[in-house]
C-alpha atoms as a PDB file:
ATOM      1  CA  UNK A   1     -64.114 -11.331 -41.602  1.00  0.00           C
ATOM      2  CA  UNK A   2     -60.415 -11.622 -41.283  1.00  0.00           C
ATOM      3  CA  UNK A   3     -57.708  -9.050 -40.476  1.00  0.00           C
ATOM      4  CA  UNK A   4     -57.132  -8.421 -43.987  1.00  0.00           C
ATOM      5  CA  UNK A   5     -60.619  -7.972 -44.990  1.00  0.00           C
ATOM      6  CA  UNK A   6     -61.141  -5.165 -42.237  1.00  0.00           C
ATOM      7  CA  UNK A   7     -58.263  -3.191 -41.863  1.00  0.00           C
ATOM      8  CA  UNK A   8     -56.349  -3.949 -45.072  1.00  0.00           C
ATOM      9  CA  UNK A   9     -58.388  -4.311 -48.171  1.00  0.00           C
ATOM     10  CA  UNK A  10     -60.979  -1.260 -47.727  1.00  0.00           C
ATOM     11  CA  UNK A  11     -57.650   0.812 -48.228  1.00  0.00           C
ATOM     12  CA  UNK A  12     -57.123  -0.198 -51.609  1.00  0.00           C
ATOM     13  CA  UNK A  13     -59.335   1.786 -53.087  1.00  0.00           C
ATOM     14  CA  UNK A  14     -59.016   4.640 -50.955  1.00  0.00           C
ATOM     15  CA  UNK A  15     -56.725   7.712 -52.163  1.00  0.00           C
ATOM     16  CA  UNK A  16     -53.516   8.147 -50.289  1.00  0.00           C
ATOM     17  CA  UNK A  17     -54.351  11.737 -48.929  1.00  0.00           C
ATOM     18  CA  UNK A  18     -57.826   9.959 -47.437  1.00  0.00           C
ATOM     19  CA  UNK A  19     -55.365   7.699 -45.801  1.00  0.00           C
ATOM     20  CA  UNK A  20     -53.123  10.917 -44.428  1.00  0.00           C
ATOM     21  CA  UNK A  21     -56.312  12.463 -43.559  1.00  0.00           C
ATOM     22  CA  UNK A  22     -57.998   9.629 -41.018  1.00  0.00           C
ATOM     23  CA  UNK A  23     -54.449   9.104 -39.729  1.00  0.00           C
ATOM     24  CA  UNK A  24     -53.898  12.623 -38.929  1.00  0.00           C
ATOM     25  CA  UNK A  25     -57.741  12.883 -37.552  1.00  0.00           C
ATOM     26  CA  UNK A  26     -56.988   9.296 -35.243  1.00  0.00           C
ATOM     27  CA  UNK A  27     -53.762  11.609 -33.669  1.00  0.00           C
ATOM     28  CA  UNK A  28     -55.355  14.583 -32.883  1.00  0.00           C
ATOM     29  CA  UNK A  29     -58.325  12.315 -31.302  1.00  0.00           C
ATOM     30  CA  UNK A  30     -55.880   9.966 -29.034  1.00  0.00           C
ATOM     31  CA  UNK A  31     -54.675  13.655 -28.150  1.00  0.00           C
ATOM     32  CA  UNK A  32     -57.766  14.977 -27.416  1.00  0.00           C
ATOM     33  CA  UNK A  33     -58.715  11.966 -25.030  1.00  0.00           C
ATOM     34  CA  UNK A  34     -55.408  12.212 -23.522  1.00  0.00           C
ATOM     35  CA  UNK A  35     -55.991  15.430 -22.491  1.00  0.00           C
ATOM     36  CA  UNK A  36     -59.285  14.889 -21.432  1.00  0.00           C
ATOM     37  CA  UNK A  37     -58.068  12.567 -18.595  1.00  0.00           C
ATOM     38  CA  UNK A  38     -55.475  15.116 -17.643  1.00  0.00           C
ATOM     39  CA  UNK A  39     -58.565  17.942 -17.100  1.00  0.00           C
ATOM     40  CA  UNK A  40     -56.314  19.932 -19.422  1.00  0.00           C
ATOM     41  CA  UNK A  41     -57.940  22.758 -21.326  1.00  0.00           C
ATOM     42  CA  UNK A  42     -56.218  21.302 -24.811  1.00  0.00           C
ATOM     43  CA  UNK A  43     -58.483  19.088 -25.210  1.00  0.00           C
ATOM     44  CA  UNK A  44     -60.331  21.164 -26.709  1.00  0.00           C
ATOM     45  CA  UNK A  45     -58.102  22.901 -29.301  1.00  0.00           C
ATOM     46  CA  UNK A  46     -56.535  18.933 -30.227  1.00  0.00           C
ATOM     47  CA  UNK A  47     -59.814  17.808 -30.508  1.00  0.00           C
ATOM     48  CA  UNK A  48     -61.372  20.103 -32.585  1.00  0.00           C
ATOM     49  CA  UNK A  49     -58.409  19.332 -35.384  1.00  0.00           C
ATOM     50  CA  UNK A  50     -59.975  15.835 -35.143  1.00  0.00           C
ATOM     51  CA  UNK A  51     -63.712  16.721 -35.998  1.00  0.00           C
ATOM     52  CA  UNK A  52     -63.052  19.016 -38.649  1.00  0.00           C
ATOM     53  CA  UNK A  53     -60.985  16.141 -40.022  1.00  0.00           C
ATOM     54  CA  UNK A  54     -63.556  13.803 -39.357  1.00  0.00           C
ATOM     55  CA  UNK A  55     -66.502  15.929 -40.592  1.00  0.00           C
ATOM     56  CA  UNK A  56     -64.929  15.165 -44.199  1.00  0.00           C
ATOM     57  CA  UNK A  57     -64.344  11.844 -43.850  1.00  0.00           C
ATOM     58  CA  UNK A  58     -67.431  10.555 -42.738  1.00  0.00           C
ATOM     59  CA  UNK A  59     -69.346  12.760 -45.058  1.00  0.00           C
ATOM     60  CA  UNK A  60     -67.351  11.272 -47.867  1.00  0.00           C
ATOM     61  CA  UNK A  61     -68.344   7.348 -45.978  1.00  0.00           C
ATOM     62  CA  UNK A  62     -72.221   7.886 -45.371  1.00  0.00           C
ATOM     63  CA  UNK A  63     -71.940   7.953 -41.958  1.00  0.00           C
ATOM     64  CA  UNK A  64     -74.230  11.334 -41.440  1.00  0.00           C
ATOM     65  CA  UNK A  65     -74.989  10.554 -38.096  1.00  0.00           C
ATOM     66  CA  UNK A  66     -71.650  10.959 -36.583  1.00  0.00           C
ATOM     67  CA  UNK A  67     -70.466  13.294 -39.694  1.00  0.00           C
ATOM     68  CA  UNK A  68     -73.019  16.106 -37.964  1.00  0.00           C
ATOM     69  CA  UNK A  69     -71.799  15.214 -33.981  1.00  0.00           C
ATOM     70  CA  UNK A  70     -68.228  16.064 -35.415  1.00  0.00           C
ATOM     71  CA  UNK A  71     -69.804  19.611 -36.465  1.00  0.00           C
ATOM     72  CA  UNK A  72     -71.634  19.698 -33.033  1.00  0.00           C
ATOM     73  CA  UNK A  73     -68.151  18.780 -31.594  1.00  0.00           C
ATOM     74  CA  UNK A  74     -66.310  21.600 -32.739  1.00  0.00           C
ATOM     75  CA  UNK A  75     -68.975  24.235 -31.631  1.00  0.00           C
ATOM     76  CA  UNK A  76     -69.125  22.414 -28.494  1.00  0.00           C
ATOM     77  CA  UNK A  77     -65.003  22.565 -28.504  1.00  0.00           C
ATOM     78  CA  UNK A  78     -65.302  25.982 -28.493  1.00  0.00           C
ATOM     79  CA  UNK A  79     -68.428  26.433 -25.934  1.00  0.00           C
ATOM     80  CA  UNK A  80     -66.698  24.146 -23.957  1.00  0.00           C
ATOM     81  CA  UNK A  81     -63.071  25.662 -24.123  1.00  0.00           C
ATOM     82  CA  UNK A  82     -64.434  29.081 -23.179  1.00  0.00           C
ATOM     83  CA  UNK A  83     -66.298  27.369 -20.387  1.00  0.00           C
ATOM     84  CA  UNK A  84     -63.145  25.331 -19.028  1.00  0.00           C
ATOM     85  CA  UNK A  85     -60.532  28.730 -19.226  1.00  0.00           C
ATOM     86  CA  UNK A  86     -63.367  30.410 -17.157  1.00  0.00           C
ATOM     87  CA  UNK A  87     -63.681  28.135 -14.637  1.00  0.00           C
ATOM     88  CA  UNK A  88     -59.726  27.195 -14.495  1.00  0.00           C
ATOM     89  CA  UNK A  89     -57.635  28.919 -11.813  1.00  0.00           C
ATOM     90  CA  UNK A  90     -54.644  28.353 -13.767  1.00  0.00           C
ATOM     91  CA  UNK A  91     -56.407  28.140 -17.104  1.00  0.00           C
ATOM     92  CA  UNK A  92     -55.307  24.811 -17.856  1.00  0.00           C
ATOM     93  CA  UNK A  93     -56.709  22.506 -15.583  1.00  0.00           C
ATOM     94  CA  UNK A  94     -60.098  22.449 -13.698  1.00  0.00           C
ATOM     95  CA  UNK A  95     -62.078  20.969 -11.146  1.00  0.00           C
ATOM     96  CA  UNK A  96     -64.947  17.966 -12.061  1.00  0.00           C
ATOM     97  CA  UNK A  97     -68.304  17.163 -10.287  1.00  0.00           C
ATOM     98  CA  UNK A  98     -71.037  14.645 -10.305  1.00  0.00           C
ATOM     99  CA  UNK A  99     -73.875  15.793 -12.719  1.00  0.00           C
ATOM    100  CA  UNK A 100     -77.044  18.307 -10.921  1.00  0.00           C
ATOM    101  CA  UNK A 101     -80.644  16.489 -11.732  1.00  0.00           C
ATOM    102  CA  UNK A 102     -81.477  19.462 -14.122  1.00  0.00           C
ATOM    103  CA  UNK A 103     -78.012  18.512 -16.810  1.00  0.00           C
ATOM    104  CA  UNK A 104     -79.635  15.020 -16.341  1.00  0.00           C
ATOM    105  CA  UNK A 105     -82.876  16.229 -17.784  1.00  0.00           C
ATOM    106  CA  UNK A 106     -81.220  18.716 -20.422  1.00  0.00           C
ATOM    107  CA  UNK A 107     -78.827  15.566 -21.147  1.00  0.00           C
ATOM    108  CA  UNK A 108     -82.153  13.611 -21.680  1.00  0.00           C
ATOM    109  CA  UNK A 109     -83.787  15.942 -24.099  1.00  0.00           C
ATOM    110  CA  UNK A 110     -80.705  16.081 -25.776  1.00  0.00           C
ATOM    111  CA  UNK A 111     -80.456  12.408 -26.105  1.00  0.00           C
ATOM    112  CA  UNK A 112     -84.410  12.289 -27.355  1.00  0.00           C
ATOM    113  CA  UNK A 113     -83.479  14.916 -29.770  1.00  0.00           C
ATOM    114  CA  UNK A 114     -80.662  13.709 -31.540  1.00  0.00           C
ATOM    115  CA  UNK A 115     -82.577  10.536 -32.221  1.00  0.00           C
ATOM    116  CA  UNK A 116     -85.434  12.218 -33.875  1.00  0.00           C
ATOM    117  CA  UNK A 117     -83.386  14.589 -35.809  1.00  0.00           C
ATOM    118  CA  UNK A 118     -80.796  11.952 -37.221  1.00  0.00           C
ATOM    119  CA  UNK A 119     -83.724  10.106 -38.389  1.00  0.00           C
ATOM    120  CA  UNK A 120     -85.062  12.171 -40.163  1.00  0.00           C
ATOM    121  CA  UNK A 121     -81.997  13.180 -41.666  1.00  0.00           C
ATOM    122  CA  UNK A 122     -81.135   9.398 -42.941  1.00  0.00           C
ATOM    123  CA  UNK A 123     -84.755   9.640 -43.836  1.00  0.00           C
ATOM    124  CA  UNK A 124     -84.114  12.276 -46.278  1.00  0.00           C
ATOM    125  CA  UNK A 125     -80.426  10.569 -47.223  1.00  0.00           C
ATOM    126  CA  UNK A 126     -81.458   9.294 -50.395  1.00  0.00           C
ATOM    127  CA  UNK A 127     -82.359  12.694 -51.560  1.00  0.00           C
ATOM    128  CA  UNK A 128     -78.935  13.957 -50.321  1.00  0.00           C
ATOM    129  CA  UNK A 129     -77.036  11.022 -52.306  1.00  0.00           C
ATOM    130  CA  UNK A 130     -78.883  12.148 -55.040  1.00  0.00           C
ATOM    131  CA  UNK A 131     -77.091  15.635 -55.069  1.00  0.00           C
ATOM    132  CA  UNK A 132     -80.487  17.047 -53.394  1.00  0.00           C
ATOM    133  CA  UNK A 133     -82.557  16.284 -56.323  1.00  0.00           C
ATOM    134  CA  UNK A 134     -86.081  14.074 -55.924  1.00  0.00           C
ATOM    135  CA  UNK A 135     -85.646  12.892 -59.549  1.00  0.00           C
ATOM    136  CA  UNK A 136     -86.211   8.931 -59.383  1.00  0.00           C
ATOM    137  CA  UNK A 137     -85.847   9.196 -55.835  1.00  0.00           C
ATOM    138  CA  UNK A 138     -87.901   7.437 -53.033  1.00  0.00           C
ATOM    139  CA  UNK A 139     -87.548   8.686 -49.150  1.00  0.00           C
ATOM    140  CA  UNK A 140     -87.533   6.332 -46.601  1.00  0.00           C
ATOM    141  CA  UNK A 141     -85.663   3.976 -44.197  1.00  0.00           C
ATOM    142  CA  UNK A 142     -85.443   1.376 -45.914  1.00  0.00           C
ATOM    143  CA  UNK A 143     -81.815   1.867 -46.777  1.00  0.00           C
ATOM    144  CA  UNK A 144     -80.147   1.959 -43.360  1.00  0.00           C
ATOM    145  CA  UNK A 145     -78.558  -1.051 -42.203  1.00  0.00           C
ATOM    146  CA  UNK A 146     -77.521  -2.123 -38.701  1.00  0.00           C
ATOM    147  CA  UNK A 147     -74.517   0.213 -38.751  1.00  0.00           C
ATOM    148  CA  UNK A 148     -76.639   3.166 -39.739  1.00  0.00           C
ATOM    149  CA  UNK A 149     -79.167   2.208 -36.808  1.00  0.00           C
ATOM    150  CA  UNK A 150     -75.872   2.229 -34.582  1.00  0.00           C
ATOM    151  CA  UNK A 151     -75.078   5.503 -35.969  1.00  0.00           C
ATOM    152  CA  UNK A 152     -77.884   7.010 -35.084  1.00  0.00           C
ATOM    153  CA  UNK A 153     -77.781   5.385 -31.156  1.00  0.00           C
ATOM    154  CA  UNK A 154     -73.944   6.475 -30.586  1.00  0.00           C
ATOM    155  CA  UNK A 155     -74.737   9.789 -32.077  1.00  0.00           C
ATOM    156  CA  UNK A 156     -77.539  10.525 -29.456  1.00  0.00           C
ATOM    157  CA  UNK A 157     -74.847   9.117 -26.825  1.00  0.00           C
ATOM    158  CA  UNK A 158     -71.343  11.229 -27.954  1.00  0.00           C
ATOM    159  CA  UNK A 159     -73.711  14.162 -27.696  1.00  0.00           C
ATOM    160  CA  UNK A 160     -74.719  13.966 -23.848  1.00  0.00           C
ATOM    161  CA  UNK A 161     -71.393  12.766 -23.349  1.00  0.00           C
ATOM    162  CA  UNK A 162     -69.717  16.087 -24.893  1.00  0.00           C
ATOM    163  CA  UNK A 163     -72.195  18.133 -23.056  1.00  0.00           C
ATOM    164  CA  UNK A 164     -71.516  16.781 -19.833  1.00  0.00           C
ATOM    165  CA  UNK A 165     -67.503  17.326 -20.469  1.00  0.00           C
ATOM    166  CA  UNK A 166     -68.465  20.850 -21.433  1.00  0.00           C
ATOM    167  CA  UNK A 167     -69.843  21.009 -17.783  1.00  0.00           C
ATOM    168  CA  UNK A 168     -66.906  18.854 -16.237  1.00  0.00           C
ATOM    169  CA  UNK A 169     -68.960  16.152 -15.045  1.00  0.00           C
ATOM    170  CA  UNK A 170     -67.842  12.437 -14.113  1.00  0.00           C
ATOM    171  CA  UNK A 171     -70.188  11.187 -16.177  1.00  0.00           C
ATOM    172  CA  UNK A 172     -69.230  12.049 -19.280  1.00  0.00           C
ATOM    173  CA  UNK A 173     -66.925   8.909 -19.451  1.00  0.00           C
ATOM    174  CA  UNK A 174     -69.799   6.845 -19.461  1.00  0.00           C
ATOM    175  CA  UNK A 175     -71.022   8.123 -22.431  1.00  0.00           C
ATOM    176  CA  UNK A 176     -67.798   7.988 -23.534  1.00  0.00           C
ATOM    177  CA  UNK A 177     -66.882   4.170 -22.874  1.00  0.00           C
ATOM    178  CA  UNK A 178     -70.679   3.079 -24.375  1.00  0.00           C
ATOM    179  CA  UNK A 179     -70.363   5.108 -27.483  1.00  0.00           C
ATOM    180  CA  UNK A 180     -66.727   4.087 -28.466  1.00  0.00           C
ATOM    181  CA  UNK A 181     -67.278   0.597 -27.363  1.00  0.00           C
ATOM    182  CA  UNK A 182     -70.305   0.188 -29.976  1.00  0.00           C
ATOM    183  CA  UNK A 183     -68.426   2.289 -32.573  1.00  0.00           C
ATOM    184  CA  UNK A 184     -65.736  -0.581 -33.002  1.00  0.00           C
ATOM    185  CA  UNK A 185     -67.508  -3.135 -35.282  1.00  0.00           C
ATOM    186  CA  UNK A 186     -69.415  -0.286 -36.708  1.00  0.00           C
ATOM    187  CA  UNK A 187     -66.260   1.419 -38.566  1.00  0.00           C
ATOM    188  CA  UNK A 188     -64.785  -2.270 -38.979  1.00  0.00           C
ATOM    189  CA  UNK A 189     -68.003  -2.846 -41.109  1.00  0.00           C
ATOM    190  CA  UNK A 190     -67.513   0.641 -43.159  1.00  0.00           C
ATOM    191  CA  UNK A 191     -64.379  -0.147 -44.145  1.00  0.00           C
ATOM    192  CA  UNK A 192     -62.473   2.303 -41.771  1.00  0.00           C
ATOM    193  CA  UNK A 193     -60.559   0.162 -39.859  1.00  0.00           C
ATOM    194  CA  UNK A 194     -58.105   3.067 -38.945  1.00  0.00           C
ATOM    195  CA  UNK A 195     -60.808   4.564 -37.027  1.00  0.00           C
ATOM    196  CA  UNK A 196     -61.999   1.538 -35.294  1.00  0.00           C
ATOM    197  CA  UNK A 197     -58.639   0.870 -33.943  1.00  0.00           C
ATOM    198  CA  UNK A 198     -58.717   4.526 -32.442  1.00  0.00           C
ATOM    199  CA  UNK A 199     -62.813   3.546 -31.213  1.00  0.00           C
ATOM    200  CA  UNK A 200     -61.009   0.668 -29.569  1.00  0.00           C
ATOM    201  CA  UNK A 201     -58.437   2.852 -27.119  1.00  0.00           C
ATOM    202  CA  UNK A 202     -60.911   5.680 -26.986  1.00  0.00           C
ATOM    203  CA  UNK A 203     -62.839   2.773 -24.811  1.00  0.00           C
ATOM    204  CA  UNK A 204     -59.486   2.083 -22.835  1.00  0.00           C
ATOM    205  CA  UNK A 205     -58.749   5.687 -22.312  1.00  0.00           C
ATOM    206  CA  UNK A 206     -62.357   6.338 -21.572  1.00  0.00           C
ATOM    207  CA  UNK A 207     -62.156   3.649 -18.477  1.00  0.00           C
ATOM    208  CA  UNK A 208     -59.174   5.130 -17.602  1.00  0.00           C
ATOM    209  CA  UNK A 209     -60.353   8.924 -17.383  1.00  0.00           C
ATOM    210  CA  UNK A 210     -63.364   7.777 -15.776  1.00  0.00           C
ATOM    211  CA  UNK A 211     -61.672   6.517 -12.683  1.00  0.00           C
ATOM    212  CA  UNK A 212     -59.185   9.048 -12.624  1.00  0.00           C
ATOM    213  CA  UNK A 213     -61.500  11.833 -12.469  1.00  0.00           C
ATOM    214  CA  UNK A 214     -63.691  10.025  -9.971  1.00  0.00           C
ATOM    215  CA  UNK A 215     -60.563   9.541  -7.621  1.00  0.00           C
ATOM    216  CA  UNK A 216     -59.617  12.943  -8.436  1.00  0.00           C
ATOM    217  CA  UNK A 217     -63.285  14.196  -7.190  1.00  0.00           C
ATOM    218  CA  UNK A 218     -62.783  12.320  -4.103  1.00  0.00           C
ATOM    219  CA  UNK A 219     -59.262  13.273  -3.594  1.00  0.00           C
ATOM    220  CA  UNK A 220     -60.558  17.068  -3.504  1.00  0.00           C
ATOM    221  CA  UNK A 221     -63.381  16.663  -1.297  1.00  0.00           C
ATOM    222  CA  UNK A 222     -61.473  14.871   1.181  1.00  0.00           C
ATOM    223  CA  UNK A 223     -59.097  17.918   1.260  1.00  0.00           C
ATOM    224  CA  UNK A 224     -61.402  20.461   1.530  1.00  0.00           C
END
């Protein structure tokens, strides 16, 4: 697959507000990530422009996996921006930690969970195609293809990631760099090449914040 066939072609059949839309989503995300790295409480409000955005869009592309984590992102925005202005002294910035063994275990249930219940979802997907009728339809996975199967692994993985940024934990770029990392050929493949390129510096940015709030960590603990 050349350049053409994955970044340029898919567009031609795509309307021009679709376009406008993944563009505007792709912004808001770089913002969001940006912020992130900064431990800046806008993350939140920059990021949940980007999942409502990209709830659409990847309803509209099949991808039901990641179209529900964008809905779970935005409630998590706001759990998590009510969590970082509580537990900000100057309600922009705040301090990060290591993860506790107990947000390990909730962050494995959560993991567990997601698999089964994505699943079954792209279990039932033919029946949602189908405009929820069972007329001449047959259930099944039959249908999914290797970027559906990734779809349902980076969606168990954005979702312990986004819970551990909730609780400030170093961590969370882990998640972060894994899930954006496997993301790239997956939106290539759907025909969202836009969004791959953003998958791409999400995985940059994600190295970057990762270090930065590690050395930021130890920067505060040697003061104190």
């Amino acid at each position: 697959m050349d350049f053409y066939d994955a970044f340029i072609k898919p567009y031609e059949s795509y309307q021009t507000y679709q376009i406008v839309i993944e563009c505007i989503a792709m912004i808001f995300g770089l913002l969001s990530v940006y912020f992130s790295m900064r431990k800046n409480i806008w993350v939140y409000p920059t990021g949940i422009v980007s999942t409502v955005l990209y709830v659409y869009i990847l309803f509209v592309f099949g991808l039901l996996g990641d179209c529900m984590i964008n809905v779970y992102y935005t409630i998590m925005s706001i759990y998590g921006w009510i969590l970082w202005a509580k537990n900000s002294k100057d309600q922009i910035h705040v301090e990060v930690s290591w993860a506790k063994k107990k947000e390990w275990i909730y962050g494995s249930v959560l993991f567990v969970f997601s698999l089964l219940l994505v699943t079954v979802i792209y279990y039932y997907k033919p029946f949602i195609d189908n405009h929820f009728s069972m007329q001449n339809v047959t259930l099944g996975l039959y249908h999914l293809d290797w970027a559906n199967w990734m779809d349902v692994f980076t969606t168990s993985v954005f979702l312990v990631g986004m819970y551990f940024m909730a609780k400030q934990r170093i961590e969370n770029w882990i998640f972060w760099i894994v899930g954006d990392f496997i993301s790239v050929p997956m939106y290539i493949y759907k025909g969202l090449g836009i969004t791959s390129v953003q998958y791409l510096v999400f995985t940059i940015l994600a190295t970057i914040g990762y270090i930065t709030w590690k050395k930021s960590y130890q920067k505060y603990h040697t003061l104190i």
